[in-house]
Protein backbone atom coordinates (compact mmCIF):
# COMPACT_ATOMS: atom_id res chain seq x y z
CA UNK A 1 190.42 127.62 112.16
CA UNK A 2 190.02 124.88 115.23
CA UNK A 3 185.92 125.54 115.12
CA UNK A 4 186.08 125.20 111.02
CA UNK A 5 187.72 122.03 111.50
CA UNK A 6 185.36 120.54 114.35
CA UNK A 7 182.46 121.78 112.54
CA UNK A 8 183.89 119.62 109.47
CA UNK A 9 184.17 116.79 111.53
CA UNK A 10 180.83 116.38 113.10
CA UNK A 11 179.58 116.92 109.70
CA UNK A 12 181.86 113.67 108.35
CA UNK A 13 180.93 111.84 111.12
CA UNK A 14 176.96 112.61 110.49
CA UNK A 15 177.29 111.61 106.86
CA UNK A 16 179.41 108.31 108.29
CA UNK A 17 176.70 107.32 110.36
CA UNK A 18 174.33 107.86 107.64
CA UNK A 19 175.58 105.85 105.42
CA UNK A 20 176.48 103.15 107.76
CA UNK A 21 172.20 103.32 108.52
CA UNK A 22 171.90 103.70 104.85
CA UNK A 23 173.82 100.34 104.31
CA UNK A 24 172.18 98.59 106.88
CA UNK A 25 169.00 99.49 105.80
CA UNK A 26 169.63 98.46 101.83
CA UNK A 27 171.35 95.50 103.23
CA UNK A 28 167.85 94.65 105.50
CA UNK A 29 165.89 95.00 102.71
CA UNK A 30 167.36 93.31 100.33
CA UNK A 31 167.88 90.28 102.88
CA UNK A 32 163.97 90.73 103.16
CA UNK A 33 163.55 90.84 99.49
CA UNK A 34 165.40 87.73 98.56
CA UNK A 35 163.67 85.87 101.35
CA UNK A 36 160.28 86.34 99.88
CA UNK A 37 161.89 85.80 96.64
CA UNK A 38 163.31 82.27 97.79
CA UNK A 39 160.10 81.23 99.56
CA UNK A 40 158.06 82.44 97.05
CA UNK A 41 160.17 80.01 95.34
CA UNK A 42 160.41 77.27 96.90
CA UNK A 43 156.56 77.67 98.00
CA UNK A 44 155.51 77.30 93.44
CA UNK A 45 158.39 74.73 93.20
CA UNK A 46 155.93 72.62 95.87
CA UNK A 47 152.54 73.69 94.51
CA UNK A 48 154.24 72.29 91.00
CA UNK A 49 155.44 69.03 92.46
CA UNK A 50 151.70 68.43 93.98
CA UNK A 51 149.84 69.46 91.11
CA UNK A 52 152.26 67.33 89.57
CA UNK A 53 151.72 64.59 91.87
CA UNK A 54 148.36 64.76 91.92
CA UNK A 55 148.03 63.99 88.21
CA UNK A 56 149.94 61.41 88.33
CA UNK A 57 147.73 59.59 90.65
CA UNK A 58 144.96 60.00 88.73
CA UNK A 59 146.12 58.78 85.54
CA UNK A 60 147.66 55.72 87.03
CA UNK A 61 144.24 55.50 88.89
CA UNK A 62 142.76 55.50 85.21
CA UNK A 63 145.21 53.69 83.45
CA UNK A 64 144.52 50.60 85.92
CA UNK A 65 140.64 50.65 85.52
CA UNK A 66 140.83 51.11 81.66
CA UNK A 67 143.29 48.29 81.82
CA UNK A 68 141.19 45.90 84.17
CA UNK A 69 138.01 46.52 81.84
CA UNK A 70 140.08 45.17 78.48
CA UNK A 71 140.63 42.28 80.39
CA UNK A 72 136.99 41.89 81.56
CA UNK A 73 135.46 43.37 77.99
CA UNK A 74 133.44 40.75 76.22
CA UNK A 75 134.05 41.73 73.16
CA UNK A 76 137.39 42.65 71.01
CA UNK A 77 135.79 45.85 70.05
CA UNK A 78 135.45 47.01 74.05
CA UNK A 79 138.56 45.10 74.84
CA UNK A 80 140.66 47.23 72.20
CA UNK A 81 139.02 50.53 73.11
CA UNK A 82 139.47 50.16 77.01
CA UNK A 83 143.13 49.46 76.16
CA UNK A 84 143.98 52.58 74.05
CA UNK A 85 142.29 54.27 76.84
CA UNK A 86 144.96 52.57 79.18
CA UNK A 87 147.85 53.13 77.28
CA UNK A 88 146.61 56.62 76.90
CA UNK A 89 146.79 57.21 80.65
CA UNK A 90 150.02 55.57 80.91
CA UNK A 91 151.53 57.61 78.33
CA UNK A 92 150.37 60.76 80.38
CA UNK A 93 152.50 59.26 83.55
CA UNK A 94 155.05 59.39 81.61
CA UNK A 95 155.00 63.32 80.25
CA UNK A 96 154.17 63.73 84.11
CA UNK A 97 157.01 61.90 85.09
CA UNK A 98 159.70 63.86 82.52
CA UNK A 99 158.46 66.99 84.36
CA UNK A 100 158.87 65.90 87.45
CA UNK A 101 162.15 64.45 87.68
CA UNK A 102 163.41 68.26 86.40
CA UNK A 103 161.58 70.32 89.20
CA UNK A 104 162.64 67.44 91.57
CA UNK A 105 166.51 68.46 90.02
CA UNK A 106 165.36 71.76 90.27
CA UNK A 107 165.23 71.83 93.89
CA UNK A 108 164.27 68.46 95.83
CA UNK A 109 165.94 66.18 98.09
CA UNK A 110 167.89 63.21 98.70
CA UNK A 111 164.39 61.37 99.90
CA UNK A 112 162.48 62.78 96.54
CA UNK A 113 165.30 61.75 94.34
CA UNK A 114 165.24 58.05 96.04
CA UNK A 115 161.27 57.78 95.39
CA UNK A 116 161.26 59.14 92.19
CA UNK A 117 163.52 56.38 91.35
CA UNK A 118 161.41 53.36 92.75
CA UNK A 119 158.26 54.52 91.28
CA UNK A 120 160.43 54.70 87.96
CA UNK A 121 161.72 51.09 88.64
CA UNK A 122 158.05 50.08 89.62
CA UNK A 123 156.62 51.73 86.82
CA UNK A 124 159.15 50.45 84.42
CA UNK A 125 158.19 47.42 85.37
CA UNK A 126 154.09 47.73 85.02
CA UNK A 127 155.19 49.00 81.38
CA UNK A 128 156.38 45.65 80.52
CA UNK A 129 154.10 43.81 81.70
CA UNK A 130 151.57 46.07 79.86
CA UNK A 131 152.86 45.52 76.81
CA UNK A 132 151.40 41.72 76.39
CA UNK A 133 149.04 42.06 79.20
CA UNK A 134 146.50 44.48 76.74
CA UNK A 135 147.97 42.50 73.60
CA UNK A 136 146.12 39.41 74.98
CA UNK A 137 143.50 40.90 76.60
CA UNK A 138 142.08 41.83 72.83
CA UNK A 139 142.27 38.73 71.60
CA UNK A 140 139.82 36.90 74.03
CA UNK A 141 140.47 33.62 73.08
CA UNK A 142 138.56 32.04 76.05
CA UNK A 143 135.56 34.06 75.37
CA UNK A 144 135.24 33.34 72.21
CA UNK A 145 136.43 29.84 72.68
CA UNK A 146 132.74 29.86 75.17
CA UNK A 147 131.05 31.53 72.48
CA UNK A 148 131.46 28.71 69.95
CA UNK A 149 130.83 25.68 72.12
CA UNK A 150 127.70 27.38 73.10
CA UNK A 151 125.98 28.43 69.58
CA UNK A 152 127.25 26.48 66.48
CA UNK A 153 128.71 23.67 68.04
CA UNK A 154 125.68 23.11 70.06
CA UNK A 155 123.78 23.75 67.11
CA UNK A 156 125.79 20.95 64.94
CA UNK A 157 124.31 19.01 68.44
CA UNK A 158 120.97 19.77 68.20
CA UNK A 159 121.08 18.60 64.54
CA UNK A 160 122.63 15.24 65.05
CA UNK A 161 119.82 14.50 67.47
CA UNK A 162 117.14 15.74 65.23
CA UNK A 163 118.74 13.66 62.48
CA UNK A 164 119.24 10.36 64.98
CA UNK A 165 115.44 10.57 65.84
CA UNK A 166 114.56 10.66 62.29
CA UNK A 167 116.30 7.89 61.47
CA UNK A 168 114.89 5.96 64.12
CA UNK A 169 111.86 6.70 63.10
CA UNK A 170 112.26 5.83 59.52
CA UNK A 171 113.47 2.35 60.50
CA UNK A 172 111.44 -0.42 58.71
CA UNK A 173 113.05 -3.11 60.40
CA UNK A 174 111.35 -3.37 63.87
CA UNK A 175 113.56 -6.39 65.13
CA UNK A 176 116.67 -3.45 64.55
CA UNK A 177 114.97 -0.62 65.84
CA UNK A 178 115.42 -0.82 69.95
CA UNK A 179 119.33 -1.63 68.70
CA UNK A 180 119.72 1.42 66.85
CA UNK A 181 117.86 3.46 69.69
CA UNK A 182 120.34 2.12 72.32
CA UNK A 183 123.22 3.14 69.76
CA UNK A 184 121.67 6.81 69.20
CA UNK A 185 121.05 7.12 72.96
CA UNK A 186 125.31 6.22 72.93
CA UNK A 187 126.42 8.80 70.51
CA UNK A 188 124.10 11.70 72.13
CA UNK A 189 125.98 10.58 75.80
CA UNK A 190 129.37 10.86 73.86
CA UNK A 191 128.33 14.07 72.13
CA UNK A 192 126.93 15.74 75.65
CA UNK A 193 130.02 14.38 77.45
CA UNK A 194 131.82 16.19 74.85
CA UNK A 195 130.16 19.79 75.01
CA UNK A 196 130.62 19.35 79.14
CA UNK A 197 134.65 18.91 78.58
CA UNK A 198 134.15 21.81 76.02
CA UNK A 199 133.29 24.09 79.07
CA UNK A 200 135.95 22.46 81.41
CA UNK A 201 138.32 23.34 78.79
CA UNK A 202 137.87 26.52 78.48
CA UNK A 203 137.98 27.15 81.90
CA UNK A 204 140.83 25.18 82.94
CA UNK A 205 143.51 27.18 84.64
CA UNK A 206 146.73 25.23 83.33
CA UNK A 207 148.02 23.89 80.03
CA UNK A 208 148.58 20.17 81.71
CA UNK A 209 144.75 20.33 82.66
CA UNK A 210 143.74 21.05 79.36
CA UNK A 211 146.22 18.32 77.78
CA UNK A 212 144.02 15.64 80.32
CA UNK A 213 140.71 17.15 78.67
CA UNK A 214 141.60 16.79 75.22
CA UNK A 215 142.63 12.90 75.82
CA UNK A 216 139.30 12.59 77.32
CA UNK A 217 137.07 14.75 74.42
CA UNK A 218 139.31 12.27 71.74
CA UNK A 219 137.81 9.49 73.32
CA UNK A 220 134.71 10.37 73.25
CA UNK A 221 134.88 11.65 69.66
CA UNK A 222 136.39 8.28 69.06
CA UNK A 223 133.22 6.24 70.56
CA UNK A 224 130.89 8.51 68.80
CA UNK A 225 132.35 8.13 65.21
CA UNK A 226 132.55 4.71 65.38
CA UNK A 227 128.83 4.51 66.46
CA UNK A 228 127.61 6.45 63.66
CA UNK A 229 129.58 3.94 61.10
CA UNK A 230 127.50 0.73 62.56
CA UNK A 231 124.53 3.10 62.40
CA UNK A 232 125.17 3.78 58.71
CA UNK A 233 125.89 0.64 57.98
CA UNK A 234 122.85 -1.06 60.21
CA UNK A 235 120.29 1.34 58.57
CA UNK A 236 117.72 0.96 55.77
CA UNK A 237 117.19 3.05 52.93
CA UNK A 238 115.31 5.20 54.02
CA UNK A 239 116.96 6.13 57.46
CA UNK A 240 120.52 5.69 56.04
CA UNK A 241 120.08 9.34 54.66
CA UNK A 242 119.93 10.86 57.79
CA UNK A 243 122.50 8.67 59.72
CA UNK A 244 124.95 10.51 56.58
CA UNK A 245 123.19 14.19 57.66
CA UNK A 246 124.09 12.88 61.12
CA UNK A 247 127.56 11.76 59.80
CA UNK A 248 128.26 14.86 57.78
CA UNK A 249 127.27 17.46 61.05
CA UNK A 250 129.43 15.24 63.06
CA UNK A 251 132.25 16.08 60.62
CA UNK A 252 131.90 19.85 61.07
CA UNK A 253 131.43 19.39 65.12
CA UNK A 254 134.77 17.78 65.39
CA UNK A 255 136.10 20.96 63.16
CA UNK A 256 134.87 23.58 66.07
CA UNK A 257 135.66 21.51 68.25
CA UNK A 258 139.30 21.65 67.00
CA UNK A 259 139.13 25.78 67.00
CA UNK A 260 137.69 25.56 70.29
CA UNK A 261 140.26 23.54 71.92
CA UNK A 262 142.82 25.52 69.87
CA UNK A 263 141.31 29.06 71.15
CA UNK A 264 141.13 27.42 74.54
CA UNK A 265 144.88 26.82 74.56
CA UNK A 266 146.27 29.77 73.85
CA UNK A 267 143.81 31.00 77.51
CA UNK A 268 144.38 34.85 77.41
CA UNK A 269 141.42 35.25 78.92
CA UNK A 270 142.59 33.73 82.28
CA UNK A 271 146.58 34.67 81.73
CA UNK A 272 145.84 38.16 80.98
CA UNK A 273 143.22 38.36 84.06
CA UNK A 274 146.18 36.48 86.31
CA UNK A 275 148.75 38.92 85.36
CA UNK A 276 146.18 42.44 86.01
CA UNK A 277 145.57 40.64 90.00
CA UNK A 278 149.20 39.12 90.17
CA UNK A 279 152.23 40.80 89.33
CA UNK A 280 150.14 44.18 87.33
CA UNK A 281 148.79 44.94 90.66
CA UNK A 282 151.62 44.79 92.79
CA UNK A 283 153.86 47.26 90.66
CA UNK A 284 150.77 49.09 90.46
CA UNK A 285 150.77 49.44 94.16
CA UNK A 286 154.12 49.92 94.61
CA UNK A 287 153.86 53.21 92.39
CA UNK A 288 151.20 54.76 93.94
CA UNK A 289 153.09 54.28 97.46
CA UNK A 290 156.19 55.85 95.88
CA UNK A 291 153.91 59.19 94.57
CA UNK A 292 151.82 59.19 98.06
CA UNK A 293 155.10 59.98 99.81
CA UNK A 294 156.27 62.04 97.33
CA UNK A 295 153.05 64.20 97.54
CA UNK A 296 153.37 64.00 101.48
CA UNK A 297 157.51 65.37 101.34
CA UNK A 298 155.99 68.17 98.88
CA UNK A 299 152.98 69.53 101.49
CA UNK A 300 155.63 69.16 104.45
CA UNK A 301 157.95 71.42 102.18
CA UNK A 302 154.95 73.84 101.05
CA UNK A 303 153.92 74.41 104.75
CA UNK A 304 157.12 75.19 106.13
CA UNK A 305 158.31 77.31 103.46
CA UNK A 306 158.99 80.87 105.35
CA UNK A 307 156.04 83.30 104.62
């Protein structure tokens, strides 16, 4: 009875120890298991962040050249297609940025929490600066401001002259003749001096500096009209007709001159192309600093991830 008892024994005391190694192993393996579960983990949760990351960089990268060539874009055409292109870009930031703020929930830190939220701030504020910056930008009002001055108003010019000559030439009066000259030669001065504060118009960086232009071009425009009257008035018969050509084209030049002072007022050209190097750029920068570190925190992370 004693030996059927110790034989019981060591048997319960084998199948103890068994399942005691039984245990641990299960218990070892599944410890193993979850570890390459968790790294495997974390290890996609980084490869997502930088793929992530790495999109984001390039669309902002895109979204600022697209947006630099509306404001340089000659044309309206080129200026509106660069800046769908922008906002384009931009709007892909943002899907980026949706996704990444919910892996960064997911499983990020403190640190990627705190930069996500300064390129958000940063960005936020590129966004609203964006919104008028590509506005003007399309409407090129300096460029097209330029583009009058330089064909019909310099056409309207060329005609006054032609017409001035003429007359001079169809003066029967030769005692009158060197007076009218000297009077021509005065209106073509005023009209040049005009077409030169044309250009300094346009190109003026400030309101108040235009404002000093336009007091200047009026007085010009002033000496020049009331030239042409003592001209029409001084001429014959037969050179009257082109002192009222002369009269009439100086009409229409002080008409574009009007749209080109008005077009050179409203200067998006030059705001638009302060605001892409000025304040743009800086938020700009600021973003791409924030998603640098951010892509930096995320290769740390994916390198020492357990294996």
């Amino acid at each position: 009875m004693e030996a059927g008892n110790t034989g019981t024994g060591r048997r319960m005391k084998v199948i103890w120890a068994g399942s005691l190694v039984a245990t641990a192993l299960i218990s070892l393996l599944a410890t193993a298991y979850f570890q390459r579960s968790w790294s495997g983990d974390a290890t996609s949760l980084s490869a997502k962040k930088k793929e992530l990351l790495a999109e984001m960089r390039l669309n902002l990268a895109r979204s600022v050249e697209n947006e630099k060539s509306a404001v340089m874009a000659l044309s309206d055409e080129q200026s509106r297609s660069f800046a769908e292109e922008s906002r384009s870009s931009s709007a892909d930031v943002d899907g980026n940025l949706k996704r990444l703020e919910r892996l960064i929930a997911q499983g990020g830190s403190d640190k990627e929490r705190e930069l996500v939220k300064k390129f958000s701030e940063s960005w936020n504020e590129a966004h609203a600066i964006d919104a008028g910056l590509l506005e003007s930008a399309m409407q090129n009002t300096n460029i097209k401001a330029a583009e009058l001055s330089n064909t019909i108003s310099a056409e309207l010019l060329r005609k006054i002259d032609e017409n001035l000559a003429k007359m001079s030439a169809k003066t029967t009066q030769p005692a009158r003749r060197p007076q009218m000259e000297k009077m021509s030669a005065e209106v073509a001065i005023a009209l040049r001096n005009i077409s030169i504060f044309q250009n300094r118009h346009i190109n003026a960086a400030s309101d108040t500096d235009k404002q000093a232009i336009d007091l200047s071009m009026q007085a010009e425009i002033l000496r020049a009209g009331a030239t042409l009257k003592n001209l029409e008035r001084l001429g014959g018969e037969k050179s009257r007709a082109y002192v009222k050509e002369a009269v009439a084209d100086f009409g229409e030049f002080i008409k574009v001159n009007e749209e080109i002072g008005r077009l050179s007022h409203l200067n998006t050209n030059r705001t638009t192309l302060e605001l892409s190097l000025g304040k743009k750029r800086l938020a700009e920068a600021e973003c791409d600093r924030a998603l640098k570190s951010l892509q930096a925190i995320s290769a740390t992370a994916e390198r020492s991830a357990p294996r």
